[in-house]
Protein backbone atom coordinates (compact mmCIF):
# COMPACT_ATOMS: atom_id res chain seq x y z
CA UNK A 1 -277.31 117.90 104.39
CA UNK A 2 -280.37 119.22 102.47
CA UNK A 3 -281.68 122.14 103.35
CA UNK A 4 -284.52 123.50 101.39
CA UNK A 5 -285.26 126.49 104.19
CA UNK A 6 -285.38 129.49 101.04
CA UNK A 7 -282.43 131.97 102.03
CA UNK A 8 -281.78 135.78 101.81
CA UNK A 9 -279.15 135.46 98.81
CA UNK A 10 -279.58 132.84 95.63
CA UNK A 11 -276.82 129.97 96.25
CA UNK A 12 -276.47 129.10 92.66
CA UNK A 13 -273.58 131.16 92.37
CA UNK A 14 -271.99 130.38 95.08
CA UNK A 15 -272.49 126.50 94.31
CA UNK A 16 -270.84 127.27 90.86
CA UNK A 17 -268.03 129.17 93.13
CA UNK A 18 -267.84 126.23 95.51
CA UNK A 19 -267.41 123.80 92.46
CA UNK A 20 -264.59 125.74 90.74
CA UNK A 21 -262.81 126.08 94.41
CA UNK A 22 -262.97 122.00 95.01
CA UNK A 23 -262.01 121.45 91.28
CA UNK A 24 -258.87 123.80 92.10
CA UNK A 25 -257.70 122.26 95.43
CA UNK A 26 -258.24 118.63 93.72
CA UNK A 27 -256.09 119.72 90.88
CA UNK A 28 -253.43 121.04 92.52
CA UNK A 29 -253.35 118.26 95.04
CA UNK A 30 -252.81 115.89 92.05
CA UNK A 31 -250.13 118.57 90.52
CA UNK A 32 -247.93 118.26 93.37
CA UNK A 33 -248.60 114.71 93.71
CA UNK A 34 -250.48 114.65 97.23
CA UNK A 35 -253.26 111.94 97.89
CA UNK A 36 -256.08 111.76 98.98
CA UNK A 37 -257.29 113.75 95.34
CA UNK A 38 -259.91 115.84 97.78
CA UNK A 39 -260.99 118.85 98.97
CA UNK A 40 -261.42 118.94 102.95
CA UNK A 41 -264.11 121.69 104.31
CA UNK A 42 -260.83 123.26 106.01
CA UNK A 43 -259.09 123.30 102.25
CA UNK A 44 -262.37 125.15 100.91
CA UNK A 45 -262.90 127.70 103.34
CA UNK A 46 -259.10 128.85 102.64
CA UNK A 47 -259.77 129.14 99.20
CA UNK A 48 -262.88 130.57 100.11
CA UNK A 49 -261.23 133.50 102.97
CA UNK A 50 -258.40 134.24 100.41
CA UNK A 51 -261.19 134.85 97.51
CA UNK A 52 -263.00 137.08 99.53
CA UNK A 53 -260.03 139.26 100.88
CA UNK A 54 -259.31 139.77 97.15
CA UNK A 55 -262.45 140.29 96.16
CA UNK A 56 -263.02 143.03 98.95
CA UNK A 57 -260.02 144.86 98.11
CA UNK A 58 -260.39 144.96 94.16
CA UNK A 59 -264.14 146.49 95.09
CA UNK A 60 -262.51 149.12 97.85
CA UNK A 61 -260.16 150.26 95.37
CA UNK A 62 -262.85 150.09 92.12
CA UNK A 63 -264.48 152.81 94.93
CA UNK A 64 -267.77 150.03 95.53
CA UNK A 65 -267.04 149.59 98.71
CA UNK A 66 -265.18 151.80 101.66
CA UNK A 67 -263.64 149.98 104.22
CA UNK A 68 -264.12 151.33 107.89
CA UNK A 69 -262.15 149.83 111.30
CA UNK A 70 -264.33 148.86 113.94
CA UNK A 71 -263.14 148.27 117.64
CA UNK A 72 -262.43 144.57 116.30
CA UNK A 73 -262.56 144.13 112.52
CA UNK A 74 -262.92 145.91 109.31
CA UNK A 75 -266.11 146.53 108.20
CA UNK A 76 -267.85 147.74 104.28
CA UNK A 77 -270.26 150.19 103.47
CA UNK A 78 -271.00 151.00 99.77
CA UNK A 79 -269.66 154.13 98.79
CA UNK A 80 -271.46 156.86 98.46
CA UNK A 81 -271.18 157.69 94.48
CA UNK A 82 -268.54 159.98 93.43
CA UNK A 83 -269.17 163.53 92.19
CA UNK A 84 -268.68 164.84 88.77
CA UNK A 85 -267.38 168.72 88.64
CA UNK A 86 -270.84 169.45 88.29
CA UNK A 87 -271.36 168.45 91.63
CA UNK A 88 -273.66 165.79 90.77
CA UNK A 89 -273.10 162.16 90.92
């Protein structure tokens, strides 16, 4: 499904993201043996939800991001930069 609407973030990352995620699911599938040797939508968007857990918490504790709890979800804010003993970031 083409879409050539331009978007708020650049996609070529994410499509070299996307291609390294189906390469892993179709490689493991043949690893353990398991036909069809594809990656379903539902298969990707694991990956994908996994990723960005990990992701988020190796920025949270780097100190990028702080992690707040909403009424229903967490949420991300960037931190605000740490200060030196000088007081100044």
């Amino acid at each position: 499904m083409p879409n050539n609407e331009k978007t708020q973030t650049d996609i070529e990352p994410l499509m070299e993201y996307l291609a390294v995620a189906v390469s892993y699911i179709i490689g493991t599938r043949e690893r353990m043996n398991r036909p069809p040797l594809m990656a379903t939508v539902s298969n990707i968007r694991n990956v994908l939800t996994k990723d960005v857990g990990r992701a988020l918490y190796e920025m949270e504790k780097d100190g990028l991001l702080t992690k707040r709890r909403t009424l229903n979800e967490d949420a991300y804010e960037f931190a605000p930069p740490r200060k030196t003993n000088t007081g100044k970031p």
